[in-house]
N, C-alpha and C. Protein backbone atom coordinates (compact mmCIF):
# COMPACT_ATOMS: atom_id res chain seq x y z
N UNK A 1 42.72 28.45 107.91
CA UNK A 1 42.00 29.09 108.98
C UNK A 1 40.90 29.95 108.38
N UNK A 2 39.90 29.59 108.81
CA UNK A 2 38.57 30.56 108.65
C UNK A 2 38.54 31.98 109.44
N UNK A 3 38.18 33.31 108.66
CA UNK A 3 37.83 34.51 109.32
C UNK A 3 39.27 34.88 109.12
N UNK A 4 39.25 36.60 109.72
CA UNK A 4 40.18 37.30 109.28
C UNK A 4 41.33 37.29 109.89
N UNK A 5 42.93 38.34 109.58
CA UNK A 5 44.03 37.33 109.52
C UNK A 5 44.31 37.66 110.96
N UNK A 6 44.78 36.49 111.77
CA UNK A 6 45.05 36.57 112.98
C UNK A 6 46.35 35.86 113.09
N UNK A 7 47.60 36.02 113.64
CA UNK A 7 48.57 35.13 114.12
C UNK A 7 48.65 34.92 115.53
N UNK A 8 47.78 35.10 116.39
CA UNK A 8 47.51 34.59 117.97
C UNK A 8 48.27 33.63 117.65
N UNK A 9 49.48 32.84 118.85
CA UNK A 9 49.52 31.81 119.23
C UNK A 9 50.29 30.95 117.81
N UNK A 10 50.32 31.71 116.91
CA UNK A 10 50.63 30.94 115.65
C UNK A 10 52.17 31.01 115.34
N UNK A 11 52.83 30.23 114.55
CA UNK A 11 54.26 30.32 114.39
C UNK A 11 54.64 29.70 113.11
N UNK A 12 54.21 30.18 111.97
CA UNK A 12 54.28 28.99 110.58
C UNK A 12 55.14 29.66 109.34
N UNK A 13 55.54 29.35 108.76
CA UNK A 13 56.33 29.80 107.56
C UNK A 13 54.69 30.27 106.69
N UNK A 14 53.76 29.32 106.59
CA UNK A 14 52.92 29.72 105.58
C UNK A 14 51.51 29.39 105.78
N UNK A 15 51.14 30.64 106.23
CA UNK A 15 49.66 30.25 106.68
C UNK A 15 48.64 31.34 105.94
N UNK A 16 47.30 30.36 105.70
CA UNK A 16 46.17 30.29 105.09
C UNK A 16 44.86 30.92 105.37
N UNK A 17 44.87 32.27 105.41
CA UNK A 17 43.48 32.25 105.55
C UNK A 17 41.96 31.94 104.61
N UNK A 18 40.95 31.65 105.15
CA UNK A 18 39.87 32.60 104.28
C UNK A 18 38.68 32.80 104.76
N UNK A 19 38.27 33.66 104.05
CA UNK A 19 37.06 34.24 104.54
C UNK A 19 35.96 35.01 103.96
N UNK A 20 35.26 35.51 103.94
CA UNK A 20 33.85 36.15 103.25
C UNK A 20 33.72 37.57 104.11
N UNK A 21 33.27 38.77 103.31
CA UNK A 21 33.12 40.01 103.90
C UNK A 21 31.83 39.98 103.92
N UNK A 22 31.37 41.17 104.59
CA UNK A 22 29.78 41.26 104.56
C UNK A 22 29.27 41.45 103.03
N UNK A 23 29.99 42.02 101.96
CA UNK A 23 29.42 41.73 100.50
C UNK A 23 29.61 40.84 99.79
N UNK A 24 30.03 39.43 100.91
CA UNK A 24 29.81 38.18 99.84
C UNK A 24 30.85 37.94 99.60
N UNK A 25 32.28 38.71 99.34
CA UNK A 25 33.91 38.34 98.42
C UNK A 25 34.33 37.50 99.40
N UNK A 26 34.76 36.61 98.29
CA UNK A 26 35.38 35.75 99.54
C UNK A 26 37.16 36.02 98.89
N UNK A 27 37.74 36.17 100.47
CA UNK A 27 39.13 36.38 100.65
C UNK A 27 39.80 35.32 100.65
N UNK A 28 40.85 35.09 100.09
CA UNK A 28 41.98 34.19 100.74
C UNK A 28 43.15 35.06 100.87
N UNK A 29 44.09 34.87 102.09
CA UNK A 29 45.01 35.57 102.91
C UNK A 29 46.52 34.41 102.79
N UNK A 30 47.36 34.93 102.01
CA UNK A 30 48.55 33.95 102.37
C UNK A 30 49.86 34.52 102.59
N UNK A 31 50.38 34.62 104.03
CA UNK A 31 51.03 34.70 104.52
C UNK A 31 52.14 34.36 105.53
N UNK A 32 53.07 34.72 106.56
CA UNK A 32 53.77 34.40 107.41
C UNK A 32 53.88 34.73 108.91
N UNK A 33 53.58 34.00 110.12
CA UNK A 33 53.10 34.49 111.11
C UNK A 33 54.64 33.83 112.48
N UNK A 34 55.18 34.62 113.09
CA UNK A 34 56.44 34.58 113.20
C UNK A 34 55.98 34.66 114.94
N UNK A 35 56.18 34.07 116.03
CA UNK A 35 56.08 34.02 117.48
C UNK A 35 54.69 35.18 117.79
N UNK A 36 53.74 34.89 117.01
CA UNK A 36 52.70 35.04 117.34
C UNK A 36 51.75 36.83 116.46
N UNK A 37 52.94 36.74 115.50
CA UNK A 37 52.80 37.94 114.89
C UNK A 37 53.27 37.87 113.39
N UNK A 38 52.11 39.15 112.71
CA UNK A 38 52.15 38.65 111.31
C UNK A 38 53.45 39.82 111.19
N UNK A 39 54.70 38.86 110.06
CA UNK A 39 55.65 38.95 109.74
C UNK A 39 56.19 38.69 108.15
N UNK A 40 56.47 39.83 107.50
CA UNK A 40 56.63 39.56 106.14
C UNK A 40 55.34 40.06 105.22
N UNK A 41 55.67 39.31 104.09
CA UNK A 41 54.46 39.81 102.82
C UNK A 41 53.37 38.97 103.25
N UNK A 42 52.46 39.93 103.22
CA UNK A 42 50.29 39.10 103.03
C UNK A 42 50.42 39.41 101.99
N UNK A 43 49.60 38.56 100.90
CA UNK A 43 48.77 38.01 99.61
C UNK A 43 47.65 38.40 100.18
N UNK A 44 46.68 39.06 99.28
CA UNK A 44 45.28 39.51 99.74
C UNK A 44 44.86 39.21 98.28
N UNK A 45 44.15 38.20 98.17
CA UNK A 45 43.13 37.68 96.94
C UNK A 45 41.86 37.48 97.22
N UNK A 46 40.92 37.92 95.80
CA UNK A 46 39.16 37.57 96.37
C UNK A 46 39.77 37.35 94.89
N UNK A 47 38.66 35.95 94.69
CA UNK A 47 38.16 35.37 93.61
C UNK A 47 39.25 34.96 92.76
N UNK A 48 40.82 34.33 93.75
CA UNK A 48 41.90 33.86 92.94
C UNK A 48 42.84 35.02 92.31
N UNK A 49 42.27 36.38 92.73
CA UNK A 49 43.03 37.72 91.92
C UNK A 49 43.97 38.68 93.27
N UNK A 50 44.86 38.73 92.71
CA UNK A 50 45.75 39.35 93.62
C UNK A 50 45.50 41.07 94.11
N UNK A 51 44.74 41.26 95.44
CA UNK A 51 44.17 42.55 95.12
C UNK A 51 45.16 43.50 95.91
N UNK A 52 46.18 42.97 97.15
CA UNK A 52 46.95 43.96 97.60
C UNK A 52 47.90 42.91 98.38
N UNK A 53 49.05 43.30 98.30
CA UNK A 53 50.50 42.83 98.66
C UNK A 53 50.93 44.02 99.83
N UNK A 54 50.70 43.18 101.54
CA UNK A 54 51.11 44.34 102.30
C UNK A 54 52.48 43.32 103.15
N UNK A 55 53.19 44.14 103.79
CA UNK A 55 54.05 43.83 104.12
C UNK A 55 54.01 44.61 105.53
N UNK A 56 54.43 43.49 106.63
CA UNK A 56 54.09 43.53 108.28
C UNK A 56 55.70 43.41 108.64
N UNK A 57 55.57 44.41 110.07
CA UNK A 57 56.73 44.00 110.57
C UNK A 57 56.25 43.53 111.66
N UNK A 58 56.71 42.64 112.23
CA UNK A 58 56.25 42.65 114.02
C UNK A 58 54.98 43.13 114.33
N UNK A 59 54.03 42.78 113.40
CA UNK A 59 52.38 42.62 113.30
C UNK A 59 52.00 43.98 112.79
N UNK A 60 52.84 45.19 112.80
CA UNK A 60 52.62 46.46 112.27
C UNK A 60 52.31 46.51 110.44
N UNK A 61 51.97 47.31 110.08
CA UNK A 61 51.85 47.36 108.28
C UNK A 61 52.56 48.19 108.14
N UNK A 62 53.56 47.99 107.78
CA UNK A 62 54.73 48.87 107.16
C UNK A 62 54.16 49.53 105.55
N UNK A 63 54.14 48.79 104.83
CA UNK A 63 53.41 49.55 103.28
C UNK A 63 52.95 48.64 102.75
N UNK A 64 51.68 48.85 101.83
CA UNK A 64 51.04 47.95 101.05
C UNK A 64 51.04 48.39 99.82
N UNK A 65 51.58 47.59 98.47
CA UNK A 65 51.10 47.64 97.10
C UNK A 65 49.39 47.46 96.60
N UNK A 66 48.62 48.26 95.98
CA UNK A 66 47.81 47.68 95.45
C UNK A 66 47.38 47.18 94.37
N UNK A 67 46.50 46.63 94.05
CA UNK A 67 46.33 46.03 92.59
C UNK A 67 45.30 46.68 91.88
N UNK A 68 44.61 47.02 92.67
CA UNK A 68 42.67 47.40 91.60
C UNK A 68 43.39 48.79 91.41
N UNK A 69 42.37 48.73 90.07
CA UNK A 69 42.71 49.57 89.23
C UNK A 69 42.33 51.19 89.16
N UNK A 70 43.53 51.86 89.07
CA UNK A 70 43.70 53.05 90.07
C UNK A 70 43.62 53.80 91.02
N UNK A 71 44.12 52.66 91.80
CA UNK A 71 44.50 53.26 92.84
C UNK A 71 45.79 52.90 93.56
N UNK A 72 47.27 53.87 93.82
CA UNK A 72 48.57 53.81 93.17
C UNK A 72 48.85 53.64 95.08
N UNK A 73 48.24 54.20 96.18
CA UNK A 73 48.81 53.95 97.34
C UNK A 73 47.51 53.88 98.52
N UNK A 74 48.59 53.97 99.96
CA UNK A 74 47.49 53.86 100.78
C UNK A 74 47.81 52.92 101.66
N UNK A 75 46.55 52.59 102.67
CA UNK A 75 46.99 51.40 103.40
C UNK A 75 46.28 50.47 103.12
N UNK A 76 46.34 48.83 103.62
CA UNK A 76 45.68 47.87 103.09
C UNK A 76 43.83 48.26 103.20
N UNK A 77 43.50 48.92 104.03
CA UNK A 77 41.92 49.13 103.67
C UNK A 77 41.33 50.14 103.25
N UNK A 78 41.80 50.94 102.61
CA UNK A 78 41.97 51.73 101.68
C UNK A 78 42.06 50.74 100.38
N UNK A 79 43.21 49.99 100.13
CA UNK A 79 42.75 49.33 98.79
C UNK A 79 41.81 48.33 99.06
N UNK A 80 40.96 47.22 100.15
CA UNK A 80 40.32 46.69 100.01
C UNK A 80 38.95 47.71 99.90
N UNK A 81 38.74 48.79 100.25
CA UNK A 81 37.56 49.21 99.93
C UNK A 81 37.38 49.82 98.55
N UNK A 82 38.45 50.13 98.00
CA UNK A 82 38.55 50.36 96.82
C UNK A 82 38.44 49.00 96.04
N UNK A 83 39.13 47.79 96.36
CA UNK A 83 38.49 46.37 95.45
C UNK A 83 36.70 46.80 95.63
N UNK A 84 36.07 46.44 96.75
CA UNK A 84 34.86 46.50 96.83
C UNK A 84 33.99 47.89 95.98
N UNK A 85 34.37 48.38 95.74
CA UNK A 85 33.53 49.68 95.23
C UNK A 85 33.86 49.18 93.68
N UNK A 86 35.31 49.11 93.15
CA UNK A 86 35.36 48.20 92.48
C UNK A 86 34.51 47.47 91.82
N UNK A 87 34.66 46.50 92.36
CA UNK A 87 33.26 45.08 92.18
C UNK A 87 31.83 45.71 92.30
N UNK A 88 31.93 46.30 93.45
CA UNK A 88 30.08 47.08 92.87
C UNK A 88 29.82 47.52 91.76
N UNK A 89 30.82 48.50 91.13
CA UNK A 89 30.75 49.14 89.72
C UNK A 89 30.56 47.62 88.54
N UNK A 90 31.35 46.93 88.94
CA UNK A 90 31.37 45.94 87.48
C UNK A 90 30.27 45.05 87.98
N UNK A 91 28.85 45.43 88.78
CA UNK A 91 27.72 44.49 88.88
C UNK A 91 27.97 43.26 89.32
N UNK A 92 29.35 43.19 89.74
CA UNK A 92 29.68 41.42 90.41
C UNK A 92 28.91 41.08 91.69
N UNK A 93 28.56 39.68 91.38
CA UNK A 93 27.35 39.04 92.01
C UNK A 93 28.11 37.74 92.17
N UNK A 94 28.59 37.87 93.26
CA UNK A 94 29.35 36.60 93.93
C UNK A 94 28.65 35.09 94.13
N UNK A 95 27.41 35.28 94.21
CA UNK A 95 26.55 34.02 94.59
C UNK A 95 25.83 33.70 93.00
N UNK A 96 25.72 33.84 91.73
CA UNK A 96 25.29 33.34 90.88
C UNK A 96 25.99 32.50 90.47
N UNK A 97 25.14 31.48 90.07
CA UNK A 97 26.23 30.82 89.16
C UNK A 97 26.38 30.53 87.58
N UNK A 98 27.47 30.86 87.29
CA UNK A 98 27.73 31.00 85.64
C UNK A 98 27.31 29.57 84.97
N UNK A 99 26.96 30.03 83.91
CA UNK A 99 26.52 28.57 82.63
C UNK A 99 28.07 27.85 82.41
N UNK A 100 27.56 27.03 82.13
CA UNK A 100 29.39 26.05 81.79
C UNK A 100 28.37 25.06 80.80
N UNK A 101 29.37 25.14 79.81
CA UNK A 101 29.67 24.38 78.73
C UNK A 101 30.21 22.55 79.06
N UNK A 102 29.49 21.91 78.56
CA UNK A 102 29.76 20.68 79.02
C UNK A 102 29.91 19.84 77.76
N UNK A 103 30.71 18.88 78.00
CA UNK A 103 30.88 18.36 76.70
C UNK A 103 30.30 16.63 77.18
N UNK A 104 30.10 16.15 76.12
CA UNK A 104 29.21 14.49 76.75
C UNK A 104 30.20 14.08 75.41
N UNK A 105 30.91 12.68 75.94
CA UNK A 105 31.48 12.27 75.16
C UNK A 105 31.06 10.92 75.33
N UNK A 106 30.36 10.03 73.87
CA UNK A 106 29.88 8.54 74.30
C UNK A 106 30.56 6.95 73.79
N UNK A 107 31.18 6.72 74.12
CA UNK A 107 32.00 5.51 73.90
C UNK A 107 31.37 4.44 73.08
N UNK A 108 31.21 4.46 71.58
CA UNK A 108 30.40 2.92 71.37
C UNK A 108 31.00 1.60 71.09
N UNK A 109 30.77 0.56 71.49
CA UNK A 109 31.32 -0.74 71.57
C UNK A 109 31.15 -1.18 70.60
């Protein structure tokens, strides 16, 4: 599912979000959405990195772990704005694209 995490109508052991913020990160969301409500642990990753582990009851946020670096509590947007300030500091530029090394390998007959 594209855009942010919604369980409307939803009922899945394991569902997928993702999505892009207004600074470009793109999110992926993996979680559990239980008679129409998010239920259990969210996975909150930008760029494949695990940035906060929150845990829902009956669509409420009971507590979230975070990951970026120092900062020990809080609620989930509190640590996502802390990822983002984050990433501003380390000059990350989501839309460039990195050099890659290529290797050409040629078969002679």
């Amino acid at each position: 599912m594209n855009g942010p995490v919604s369980c409307e109508e939803l009922h899945v052991r394991t569902a997928t979000w993702h999505f892009m913020d207004n600074q470009g990160l793109q999110y992926d969301i993996v979680g559990r959405c239980v008679k129409g409500r998010k239920h259990g642990n969210f996975d909150f990753l930008v760029n494949g990195q695990l940035v906060a582990r929150t845990k829902y009851t009956r669509d409420a946020e009971v507590k979230t772990k975070c990951y970026v670096k120092d900062v020990k509590a809080g609620n989930l947007d509190h640590c996502l704005t802390a990822n983002n300030a984050a990433m501003k500091q380390s000059n990350y530029r989501p839309n460039q694209a990195k050099p890659q090394n290529v290797d050409i390998w040629v078969q002679q007959n």
